[in-house]
C-alpha atoms as a PDB file:
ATOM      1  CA  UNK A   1       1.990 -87.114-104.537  1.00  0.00           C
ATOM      2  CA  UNK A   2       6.030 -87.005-104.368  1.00  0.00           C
ATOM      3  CA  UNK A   3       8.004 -87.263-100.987  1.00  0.00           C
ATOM      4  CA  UNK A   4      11.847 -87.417-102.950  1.00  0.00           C
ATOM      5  CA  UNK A   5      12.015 -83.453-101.721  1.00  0.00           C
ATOM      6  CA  UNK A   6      10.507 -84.021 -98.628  1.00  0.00           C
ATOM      7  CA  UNK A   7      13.091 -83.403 -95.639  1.00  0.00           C
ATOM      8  CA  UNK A   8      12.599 -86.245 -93.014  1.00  0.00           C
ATOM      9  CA  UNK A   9      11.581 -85.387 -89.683  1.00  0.00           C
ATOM     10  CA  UNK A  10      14.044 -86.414 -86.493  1.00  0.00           C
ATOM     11  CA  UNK A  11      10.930 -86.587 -84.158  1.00  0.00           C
ATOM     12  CA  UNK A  12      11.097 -90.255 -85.094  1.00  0.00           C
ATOM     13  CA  UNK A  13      11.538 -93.323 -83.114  1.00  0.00           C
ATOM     14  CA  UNK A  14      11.853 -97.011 -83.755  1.00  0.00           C
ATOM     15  CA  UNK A  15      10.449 -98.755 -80.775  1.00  0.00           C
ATOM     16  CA  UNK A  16      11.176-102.119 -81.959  1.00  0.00           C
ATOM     17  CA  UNK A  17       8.346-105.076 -80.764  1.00  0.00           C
ATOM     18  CA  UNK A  18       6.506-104.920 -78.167  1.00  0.00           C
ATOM     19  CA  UNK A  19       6.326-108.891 -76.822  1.00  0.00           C
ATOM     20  CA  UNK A  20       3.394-110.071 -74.316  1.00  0.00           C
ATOM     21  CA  UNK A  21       4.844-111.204 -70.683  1.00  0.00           C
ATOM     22  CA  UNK A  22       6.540-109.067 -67.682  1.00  0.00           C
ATOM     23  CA  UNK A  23       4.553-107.661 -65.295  1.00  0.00           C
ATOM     24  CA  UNK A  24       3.045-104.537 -65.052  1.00  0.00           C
ATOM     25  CA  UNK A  25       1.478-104.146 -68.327  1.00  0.00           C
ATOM     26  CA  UNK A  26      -1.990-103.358 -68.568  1.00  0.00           C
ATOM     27  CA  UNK A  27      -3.801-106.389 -69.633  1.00  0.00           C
ATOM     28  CA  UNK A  28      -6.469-106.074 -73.280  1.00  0.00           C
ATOM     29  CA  UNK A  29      -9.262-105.920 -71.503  1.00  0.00           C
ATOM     30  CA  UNK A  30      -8.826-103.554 -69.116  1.00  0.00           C
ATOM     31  CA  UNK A  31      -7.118-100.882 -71.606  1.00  0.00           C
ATOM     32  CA  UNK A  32     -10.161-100.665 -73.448  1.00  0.00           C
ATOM     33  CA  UNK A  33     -12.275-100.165 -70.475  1.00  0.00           C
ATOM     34  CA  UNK A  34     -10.455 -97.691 -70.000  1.00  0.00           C
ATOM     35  CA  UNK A  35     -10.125 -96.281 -73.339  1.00  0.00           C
ATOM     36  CA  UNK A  36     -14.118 -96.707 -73.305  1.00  0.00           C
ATOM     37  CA  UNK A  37     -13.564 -93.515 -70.973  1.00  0.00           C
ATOM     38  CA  UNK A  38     -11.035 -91.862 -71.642  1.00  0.00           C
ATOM     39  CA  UNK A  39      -9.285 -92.610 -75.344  1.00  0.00           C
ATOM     40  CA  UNK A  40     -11.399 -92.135 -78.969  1.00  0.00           C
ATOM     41  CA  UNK A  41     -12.481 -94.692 -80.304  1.00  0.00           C
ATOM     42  CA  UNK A  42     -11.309 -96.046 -83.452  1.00  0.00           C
ATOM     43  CA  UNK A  43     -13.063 -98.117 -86.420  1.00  0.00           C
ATOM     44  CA  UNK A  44     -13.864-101.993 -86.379  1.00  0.00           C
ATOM     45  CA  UNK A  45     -12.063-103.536 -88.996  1.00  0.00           C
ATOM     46  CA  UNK A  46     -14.218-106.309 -90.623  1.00  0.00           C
ATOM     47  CA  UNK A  47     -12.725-109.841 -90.770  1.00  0.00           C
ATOM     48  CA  UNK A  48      -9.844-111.117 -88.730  1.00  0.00           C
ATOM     49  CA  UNK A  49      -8.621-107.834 -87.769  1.00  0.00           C
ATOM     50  CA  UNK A  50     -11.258-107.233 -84.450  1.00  0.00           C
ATOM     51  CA  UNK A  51     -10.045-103.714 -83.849  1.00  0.00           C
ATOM     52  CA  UNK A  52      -8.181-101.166 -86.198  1.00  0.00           C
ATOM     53  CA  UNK A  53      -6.790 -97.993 -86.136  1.00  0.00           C
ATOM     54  CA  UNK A  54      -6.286 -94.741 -83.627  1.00  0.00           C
ATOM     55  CA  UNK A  55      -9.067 -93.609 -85.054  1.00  0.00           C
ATOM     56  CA  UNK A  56     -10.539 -97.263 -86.271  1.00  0.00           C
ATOM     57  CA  UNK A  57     -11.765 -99.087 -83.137  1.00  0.00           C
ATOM     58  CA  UNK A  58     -15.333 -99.209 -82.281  1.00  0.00           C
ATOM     59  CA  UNK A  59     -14.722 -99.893 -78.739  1.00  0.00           C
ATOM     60  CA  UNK A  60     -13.061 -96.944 -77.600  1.00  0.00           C
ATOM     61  CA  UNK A  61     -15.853 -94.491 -76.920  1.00  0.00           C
ATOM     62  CA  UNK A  62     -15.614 -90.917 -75.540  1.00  0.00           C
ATOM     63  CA  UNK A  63     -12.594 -88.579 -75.403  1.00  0.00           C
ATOM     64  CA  UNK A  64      -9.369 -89.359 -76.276  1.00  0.00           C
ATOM     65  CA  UNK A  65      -6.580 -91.541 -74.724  1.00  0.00           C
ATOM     66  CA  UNK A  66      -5.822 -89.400 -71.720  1.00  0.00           C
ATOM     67  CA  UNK A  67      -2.588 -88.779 -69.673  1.00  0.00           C
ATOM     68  CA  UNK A  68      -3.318 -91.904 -67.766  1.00  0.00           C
ATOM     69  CA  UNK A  69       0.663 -92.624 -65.968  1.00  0.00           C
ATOM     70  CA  UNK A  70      -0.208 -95.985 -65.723  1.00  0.00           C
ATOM     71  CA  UNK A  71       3.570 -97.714 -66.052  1.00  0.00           C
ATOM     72  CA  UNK A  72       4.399-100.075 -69.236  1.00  0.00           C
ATOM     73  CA  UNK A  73       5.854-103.594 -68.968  1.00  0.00           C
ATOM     74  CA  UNK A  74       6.331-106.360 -71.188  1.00  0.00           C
ATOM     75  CA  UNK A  75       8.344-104.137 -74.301  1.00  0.00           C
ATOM     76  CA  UNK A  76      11.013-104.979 -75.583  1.00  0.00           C
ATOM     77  CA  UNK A  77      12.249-101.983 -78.006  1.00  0.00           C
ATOM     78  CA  UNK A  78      15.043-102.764 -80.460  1.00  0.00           C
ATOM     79  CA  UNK A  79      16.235 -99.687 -82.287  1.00  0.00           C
ATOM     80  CA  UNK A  80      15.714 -99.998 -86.043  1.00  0.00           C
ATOM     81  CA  UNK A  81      13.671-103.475 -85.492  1.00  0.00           C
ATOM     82  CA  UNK A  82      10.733-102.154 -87.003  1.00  0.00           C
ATOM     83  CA  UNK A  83      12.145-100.152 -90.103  1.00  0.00           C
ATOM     84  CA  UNK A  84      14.288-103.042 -91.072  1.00  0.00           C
ATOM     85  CA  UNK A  85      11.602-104.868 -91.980  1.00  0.00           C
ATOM     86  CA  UNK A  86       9.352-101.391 -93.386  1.00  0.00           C
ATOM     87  CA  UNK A  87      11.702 -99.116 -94.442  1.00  0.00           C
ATOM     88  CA  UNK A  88       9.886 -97.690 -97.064  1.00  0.00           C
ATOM     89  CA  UNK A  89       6.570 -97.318 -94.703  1.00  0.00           C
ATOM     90  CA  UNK A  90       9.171 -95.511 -91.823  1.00  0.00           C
ATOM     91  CA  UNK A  91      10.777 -93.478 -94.600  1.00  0.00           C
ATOM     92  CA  UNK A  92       7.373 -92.234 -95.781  1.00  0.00           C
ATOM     93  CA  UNK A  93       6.154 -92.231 -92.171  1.00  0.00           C
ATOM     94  CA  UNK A  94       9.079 -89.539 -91.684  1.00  0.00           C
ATOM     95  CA  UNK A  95       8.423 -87.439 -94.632  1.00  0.00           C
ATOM     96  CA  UNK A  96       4.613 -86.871 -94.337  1.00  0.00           C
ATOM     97  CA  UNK A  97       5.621 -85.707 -90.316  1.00  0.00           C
ATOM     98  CA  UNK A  98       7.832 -83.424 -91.786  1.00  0.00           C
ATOM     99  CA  UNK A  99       5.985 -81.791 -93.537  1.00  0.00           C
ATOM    100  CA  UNK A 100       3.261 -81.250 -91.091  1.00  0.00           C
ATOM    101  CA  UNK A 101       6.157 -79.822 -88.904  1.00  0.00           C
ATOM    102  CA  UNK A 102       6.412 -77.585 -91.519  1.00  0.00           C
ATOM    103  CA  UNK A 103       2.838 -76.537 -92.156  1.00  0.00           C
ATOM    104  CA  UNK A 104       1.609 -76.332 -88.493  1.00  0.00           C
ATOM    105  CA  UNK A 105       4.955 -74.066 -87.231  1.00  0.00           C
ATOM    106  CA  UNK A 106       3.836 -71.472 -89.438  1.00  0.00           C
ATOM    107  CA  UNK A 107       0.042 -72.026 -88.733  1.00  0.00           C
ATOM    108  CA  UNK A 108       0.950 -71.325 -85.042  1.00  0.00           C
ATOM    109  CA  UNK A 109       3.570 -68.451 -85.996  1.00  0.00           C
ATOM    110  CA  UNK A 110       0.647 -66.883 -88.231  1.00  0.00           C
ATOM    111  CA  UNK A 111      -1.504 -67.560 -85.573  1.00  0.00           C
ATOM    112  CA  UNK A 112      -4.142 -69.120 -88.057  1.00  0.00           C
ATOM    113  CA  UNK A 113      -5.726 -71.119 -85.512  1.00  0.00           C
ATOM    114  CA  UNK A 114      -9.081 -71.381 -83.596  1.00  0.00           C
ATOM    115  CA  UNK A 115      -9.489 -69.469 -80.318  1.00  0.00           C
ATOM    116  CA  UNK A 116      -9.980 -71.617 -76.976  1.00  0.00           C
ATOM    117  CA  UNK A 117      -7.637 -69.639 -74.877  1.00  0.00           C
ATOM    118  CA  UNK A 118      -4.536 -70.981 -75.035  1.00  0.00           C
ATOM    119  CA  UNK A 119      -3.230 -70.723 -78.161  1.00  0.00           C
ATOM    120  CA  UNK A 120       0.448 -71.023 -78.146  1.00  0.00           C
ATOM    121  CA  UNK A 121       2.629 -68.819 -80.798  1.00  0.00           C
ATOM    122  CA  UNK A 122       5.256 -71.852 -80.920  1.00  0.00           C
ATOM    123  CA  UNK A 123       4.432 -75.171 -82.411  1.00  0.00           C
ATOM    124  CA  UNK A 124       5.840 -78.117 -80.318  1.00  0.00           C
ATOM    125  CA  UNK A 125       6.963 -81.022 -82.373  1.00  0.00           C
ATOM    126  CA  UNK A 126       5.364 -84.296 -81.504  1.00  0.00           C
ATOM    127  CA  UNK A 127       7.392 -87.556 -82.045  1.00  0.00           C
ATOM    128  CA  UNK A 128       6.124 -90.157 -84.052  1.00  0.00           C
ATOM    129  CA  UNK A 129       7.214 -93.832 -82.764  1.00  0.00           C
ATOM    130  CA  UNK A 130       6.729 -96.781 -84.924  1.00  0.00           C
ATOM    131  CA  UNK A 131       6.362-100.331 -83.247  1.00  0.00           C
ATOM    132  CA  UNK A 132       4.857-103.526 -83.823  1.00  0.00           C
ATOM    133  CA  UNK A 133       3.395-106.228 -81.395  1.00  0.00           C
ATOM    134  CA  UNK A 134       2.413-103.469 -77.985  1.00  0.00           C
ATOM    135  CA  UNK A 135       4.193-100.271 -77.117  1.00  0.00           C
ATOM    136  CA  UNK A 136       4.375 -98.458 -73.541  1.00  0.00           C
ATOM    137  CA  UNK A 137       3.342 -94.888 -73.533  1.00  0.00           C
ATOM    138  CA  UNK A 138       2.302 -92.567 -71.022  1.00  0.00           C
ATOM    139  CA  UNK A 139      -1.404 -93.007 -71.477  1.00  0.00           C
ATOM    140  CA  UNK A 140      -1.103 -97.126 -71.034  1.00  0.00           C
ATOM    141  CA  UNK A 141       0.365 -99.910 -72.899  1.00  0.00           C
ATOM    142  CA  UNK A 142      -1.356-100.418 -76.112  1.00  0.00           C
ATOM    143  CA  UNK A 143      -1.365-103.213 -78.791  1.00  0.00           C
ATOM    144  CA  UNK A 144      -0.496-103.282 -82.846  1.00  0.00           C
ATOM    145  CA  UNK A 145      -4.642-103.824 -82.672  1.00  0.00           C
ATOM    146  CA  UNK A 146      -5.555-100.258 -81.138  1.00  0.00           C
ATOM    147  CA  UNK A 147      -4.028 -98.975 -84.150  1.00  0.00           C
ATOM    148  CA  UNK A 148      -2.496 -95.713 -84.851  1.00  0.00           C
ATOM    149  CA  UNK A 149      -3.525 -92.824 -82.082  1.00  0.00           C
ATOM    150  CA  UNK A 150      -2.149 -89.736 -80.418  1.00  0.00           C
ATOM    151  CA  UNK A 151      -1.226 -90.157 -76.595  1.00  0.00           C
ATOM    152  CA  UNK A 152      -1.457 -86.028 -75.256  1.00  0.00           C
ATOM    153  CA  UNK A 153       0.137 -87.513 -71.905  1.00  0.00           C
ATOM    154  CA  UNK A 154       3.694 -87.969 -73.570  1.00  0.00           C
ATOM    155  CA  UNK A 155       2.743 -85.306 -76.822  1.00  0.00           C
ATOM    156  CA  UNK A 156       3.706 -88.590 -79.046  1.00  0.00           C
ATOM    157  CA  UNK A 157       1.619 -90.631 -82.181  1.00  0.00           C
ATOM    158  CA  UNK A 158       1.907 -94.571 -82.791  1.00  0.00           C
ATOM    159  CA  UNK A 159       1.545 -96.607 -85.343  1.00  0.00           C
ATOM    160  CA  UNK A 160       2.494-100.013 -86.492  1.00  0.00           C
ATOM    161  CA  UNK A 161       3.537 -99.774 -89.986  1.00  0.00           C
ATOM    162  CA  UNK A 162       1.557-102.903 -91.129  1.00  0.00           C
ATOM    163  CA  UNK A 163      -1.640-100.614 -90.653  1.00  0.00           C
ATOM    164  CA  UNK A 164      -1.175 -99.251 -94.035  1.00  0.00           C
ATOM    165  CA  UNK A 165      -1.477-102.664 -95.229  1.00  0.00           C
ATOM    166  CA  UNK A 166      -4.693-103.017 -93.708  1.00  0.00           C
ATOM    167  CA  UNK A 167      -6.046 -99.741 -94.817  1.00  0.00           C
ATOM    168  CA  UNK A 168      -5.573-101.136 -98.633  1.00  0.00           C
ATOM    169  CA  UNK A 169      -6.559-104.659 -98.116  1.00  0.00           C
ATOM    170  CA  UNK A 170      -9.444-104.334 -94.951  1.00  0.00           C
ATOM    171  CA  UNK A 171     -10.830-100.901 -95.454  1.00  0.00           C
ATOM    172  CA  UNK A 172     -10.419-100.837 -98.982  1.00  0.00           C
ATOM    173  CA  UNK A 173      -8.626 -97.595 -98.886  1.00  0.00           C
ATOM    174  CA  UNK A 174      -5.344 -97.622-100.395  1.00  0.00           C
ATOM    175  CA  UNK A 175      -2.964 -94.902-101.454  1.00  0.00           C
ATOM    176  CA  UNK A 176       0.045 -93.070-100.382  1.00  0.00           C
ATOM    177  CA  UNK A 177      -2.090 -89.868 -99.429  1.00  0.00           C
ATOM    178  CA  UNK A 178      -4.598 -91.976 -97.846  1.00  0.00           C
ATOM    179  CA  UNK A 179      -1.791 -93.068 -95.534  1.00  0.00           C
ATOM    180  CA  UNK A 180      -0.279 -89.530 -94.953  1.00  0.00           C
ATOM    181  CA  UNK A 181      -3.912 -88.628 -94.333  1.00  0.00           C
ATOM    182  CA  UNK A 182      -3.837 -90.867 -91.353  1.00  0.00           C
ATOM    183  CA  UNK A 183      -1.192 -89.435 -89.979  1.00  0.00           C
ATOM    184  CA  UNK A 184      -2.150 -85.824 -90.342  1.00  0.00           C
ATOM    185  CA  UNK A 185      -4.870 -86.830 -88.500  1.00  0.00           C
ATOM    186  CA  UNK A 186      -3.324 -88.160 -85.730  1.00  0.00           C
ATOM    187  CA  UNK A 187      -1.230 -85.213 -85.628  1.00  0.00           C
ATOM    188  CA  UNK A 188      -4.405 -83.000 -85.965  1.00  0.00           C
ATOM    189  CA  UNK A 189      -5.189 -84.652 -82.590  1.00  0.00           C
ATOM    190  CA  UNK A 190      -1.680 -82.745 -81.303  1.00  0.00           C
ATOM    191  CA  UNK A 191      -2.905 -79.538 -82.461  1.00  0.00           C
ATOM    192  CA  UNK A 192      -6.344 -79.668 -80.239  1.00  0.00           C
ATOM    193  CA  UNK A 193      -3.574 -80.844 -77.345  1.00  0.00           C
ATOM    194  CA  UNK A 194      -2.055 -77.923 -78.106  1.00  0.00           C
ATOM    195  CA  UNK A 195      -4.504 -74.737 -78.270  1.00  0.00           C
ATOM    196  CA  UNK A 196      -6.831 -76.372 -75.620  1.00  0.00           C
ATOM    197  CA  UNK A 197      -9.724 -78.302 -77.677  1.00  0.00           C
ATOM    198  CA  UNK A 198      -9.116 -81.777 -77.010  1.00  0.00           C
ATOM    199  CA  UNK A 199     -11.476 -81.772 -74.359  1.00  0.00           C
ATOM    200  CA  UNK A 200     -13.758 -79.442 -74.496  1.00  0.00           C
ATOM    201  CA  UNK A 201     -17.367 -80.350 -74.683  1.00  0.00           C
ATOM    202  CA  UNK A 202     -20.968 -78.892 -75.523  1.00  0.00           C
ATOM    203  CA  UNK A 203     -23.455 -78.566 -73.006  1.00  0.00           C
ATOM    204  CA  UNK A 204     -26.090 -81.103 -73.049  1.00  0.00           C
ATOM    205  CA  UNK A 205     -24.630 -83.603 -75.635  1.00  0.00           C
ATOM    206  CA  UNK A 206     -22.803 -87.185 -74.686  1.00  0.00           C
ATOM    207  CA  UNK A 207     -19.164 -87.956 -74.320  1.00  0.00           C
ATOM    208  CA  UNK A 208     -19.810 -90.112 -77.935  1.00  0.00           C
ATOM    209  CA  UNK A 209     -21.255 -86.406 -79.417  1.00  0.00           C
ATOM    210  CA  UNK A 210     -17.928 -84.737 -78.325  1.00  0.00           C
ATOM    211  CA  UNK A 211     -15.755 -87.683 -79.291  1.00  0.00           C
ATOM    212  CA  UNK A 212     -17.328 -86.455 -82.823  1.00  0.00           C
ATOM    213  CA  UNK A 213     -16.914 -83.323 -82.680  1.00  0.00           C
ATOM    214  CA  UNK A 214     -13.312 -83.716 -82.241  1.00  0.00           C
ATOM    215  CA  UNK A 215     -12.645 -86.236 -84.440  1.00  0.00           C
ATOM    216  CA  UNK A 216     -14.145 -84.390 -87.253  1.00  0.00           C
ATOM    217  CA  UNK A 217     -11.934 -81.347 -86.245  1.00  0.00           C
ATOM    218  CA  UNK A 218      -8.862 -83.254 -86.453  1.00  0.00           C
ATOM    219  CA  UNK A 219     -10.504 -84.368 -90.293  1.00  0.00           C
ATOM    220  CA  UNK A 220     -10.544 -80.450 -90.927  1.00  0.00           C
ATOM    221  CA  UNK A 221      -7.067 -79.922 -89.711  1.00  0.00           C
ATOM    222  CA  UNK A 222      -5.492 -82.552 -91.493  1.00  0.00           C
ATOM    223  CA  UNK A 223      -7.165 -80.894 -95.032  1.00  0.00           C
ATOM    224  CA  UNK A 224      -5.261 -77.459 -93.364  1.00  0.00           C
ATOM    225  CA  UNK A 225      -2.081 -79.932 -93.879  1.00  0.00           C
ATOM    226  CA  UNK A 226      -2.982 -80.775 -97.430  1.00  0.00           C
ATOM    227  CA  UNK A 227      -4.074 -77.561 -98.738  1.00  0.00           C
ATOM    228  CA  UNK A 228      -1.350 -75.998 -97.667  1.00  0.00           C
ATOM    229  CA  UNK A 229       1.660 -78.707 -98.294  1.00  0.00           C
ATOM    230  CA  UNK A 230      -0.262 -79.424-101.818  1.00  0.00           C
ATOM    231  CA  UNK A 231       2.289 -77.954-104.015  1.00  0.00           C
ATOM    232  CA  UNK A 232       5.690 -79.226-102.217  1.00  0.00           C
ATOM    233  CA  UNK A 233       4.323 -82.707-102.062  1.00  0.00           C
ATOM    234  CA  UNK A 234       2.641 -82.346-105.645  1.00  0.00           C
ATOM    235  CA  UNK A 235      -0.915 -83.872-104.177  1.00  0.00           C
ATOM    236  CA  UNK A 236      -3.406 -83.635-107.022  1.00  0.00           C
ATOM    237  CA  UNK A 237      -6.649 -84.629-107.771  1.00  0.00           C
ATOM    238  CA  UNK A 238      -6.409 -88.392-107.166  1.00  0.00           C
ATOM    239  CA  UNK A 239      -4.303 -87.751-104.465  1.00  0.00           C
ATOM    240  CA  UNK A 240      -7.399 -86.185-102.895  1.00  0.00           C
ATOM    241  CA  UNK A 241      -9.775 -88.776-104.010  1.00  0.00           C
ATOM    242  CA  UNK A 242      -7.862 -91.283-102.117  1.00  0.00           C
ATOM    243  CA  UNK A 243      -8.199 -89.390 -98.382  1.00  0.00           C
ATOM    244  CA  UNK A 244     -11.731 -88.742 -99.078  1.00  0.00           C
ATOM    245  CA  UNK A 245     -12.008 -92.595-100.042  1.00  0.00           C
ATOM    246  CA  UNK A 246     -10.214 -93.202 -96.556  1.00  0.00           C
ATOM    247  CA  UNK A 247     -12.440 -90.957 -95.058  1.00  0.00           C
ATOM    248  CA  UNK A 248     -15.510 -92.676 -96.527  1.00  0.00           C
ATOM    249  CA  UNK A 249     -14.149 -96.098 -95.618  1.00  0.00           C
ATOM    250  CA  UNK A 250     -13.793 -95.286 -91.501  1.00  0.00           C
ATOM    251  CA  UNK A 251     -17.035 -93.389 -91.279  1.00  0.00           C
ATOM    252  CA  UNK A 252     -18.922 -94.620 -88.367  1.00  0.00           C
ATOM    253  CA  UNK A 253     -21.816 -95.292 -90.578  1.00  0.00           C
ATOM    254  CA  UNK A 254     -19.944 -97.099 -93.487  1.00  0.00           C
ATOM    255  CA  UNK A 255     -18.817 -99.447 -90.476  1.00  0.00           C
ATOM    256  CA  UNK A 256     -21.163-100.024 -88.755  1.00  0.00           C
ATOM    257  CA  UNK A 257     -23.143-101.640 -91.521  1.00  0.00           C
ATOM    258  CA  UNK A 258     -20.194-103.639 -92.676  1.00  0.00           C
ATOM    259  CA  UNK A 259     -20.164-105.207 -89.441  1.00  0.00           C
ATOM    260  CA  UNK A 260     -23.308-105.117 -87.677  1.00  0.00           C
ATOM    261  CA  UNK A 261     -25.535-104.443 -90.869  1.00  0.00           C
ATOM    262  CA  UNK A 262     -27.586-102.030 -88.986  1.00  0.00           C
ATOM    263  CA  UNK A 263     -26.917 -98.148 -88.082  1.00  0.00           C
ATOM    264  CA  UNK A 264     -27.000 -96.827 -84.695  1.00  0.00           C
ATOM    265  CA  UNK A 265     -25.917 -93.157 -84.273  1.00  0.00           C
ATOM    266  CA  UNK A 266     -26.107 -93.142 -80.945  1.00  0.00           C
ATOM    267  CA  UNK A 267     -22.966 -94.943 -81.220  1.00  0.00           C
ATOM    268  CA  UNK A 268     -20.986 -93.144 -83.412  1.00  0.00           C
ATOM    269  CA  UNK A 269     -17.655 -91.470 -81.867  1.00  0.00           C
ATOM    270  CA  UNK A 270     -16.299 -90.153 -85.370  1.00  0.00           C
ATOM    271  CA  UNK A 271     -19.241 -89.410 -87.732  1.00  0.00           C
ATOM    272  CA  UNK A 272     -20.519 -90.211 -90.885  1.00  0.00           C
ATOM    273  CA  UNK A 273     -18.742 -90.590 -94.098  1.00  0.00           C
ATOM    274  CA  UNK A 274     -20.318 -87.773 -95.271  1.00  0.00           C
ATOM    275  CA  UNK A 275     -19.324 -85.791 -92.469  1.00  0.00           C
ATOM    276  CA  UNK A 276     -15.621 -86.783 -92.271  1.00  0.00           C
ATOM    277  CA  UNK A 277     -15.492 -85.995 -96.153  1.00  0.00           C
ATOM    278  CA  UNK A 278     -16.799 -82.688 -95.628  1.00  0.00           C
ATOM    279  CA  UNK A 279     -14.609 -81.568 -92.576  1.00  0.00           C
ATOM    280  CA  UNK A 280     -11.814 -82.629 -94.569  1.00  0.00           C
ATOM    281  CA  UNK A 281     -12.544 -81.302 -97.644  1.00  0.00           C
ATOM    282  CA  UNK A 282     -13.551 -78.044 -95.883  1.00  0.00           C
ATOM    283  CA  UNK A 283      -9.922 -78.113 -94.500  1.00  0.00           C
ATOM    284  CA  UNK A 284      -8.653 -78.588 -97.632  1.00  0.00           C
ATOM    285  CA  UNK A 285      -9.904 -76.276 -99.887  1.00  0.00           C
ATOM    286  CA  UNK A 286      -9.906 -73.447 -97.092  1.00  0.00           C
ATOM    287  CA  UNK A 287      -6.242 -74.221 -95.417  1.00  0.00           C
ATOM    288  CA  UNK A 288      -7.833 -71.974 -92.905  1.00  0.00           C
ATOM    289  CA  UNK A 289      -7.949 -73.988 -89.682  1.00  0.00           C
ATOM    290  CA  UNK A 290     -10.072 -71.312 -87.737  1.00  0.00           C
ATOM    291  CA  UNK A 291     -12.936 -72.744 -90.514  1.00  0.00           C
ATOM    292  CA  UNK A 292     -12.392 -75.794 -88.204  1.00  0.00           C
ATOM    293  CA  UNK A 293     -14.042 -74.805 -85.208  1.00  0.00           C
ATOM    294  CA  UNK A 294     -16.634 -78.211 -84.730  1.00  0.00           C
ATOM    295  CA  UNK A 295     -17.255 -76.981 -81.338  1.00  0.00           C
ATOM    296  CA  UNK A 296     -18.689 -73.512 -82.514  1.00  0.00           C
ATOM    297  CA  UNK A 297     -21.350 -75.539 -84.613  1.00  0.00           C
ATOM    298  CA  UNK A 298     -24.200 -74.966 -82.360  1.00  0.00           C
ATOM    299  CA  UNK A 299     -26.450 -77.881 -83.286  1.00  0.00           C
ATOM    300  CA  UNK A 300     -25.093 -81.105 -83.158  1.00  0.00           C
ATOM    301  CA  UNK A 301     -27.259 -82.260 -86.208  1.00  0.00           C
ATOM    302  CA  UNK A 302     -25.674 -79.558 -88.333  1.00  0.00           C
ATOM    303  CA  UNK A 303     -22.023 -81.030 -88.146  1.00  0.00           C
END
């Protein structure tokens, strides 16, 4: 893929590091009680790495961060801190938004989106803020180790930019479209925010049975991205193999055996390999997100 004729998005901020102390903060433990509730979980990230990734940590179970207000303490933001030392990562971080700007504003124009009630004709920017070390955000302060995620109490994503790093070397899924892949995921996560699916849920099946059905929504939506940005940003064939690699790699399955060496689906919060693949890919090939509609999927077994 090629981001040189990409325009950069201004819903960008540099938040600087976050450094431990002050008071007020929410303390480790306690956020991911309460992300156990409220936030969706991400992957565990084998090794020295205990949790990974928005999307990555095992312990966050159920829906996703919510609008929690709890106040912040203990940042310290320093504009440009971060991108001084990953410019490259913030530049690329910029592009790939951009072009999701692009591709979801005339989604939402079109009004090519699935029905909950609420669909707005207007697509609100999110802002993407990069920071390293903890960050303060409307739904809690969170550390470099949550990884990236979507906060719908402040309509912003985070990431550290090191996580890209980590997806090549500790999930063994590298690639510049694997990364952007992460982030149109995350901003998937604005999109269900935005036409009223974030938490919706099925009769009869657990908060970790939502949490899947969402998360492989936001899989479908970020395909919508790629399909339909796949000639501007010149994404090809391996280009594709990479996200459905990434994809692959943060299945709950797939994890779940690389660290406990044992499935358990009543665990999972994101769903198989196989079933993030196939969202995605059935994103991508359609670039129709009303084909995205998880929560129309009657049987939970059929996902």
């Amino acid at each position: 893929m090629r981001i040189d004729n990409q325009r950069r998005s201004d819903n960008f901020r540099d938040r600087g590091a976050g450094r431990g102390g002050g008071g007020g903060g929410v303390p480790a433990a306690a956020l991911f009680a309460i992300l156990g509730r409220l936030g969706f979980r991400g992957v565990l990230i084998v090794g020295v790495i205990a949790l990974a990734a928005y999307f990555f940590v095992p312990g966050l179970r159920g829906p996703m961060m919510g609008a929690l207000g709890i106040g912040g303490g203990g940042e310290v933001a320093s504009s440009g801190e971060v991108c001084a030392q990953h410019e490259q990562a913030c530049d690329f971080s910029r592009a790939i938004l951009g072009s999701t700007e692009d591709v979801w504003r005339a989604q939402f124009a079109q009004g090519r989106l699935p029905n909950y009630g609420q669909t707005p004709s207007t697509y609100t920017d999110p802002t993407l803020n990069v920071f390293q070390g903890q960050v303060s955000t409307a739904c809690g302060v969170a550390p470099s180790s949550v990884g990236p995620f979507y906060c719908p109490g402040d309509n912003m994503l985070y990431i550290d930019p090191t996580f890209y790093e980590t997806m090549a070397t500790r999930l063994r899924a590298p690639g510049d479209f694997a990364q952007a892949y992460v982030i149109a995921h995350e901003v998937g996560h604005h999109v269900q925010n935005l036409i009223g699916s974030m938490r919706r849920g099925a009769p009869g099946e657990t908060e970790n049975q939502t949490s899947v059905r969402t998360e492989l929504q936001a899989d479908c939506f970020a395909g919508v991205w790629g399909h339909t940005a796949r000639a501007d940003l010149a994404i090809d064939d391996a280009d594709l193999r990479e996200a459905l690699g990434a994809a692959h790699a943060i299945g709950d399955d797939t994890l779940q055996r690389q660290s406990q060496g044992y499935v358990n689906p009543n665990e999972f919060s994101h769903g198989t390999s196989a079933q993030r693949m196939a969202w995605f890919r059935r994103g991508f090939d359609s670039g129709d997100a009303r084909q995205c509609d998880t929560f129309a999927v009657r049987d939970y077994n059929a996902l």
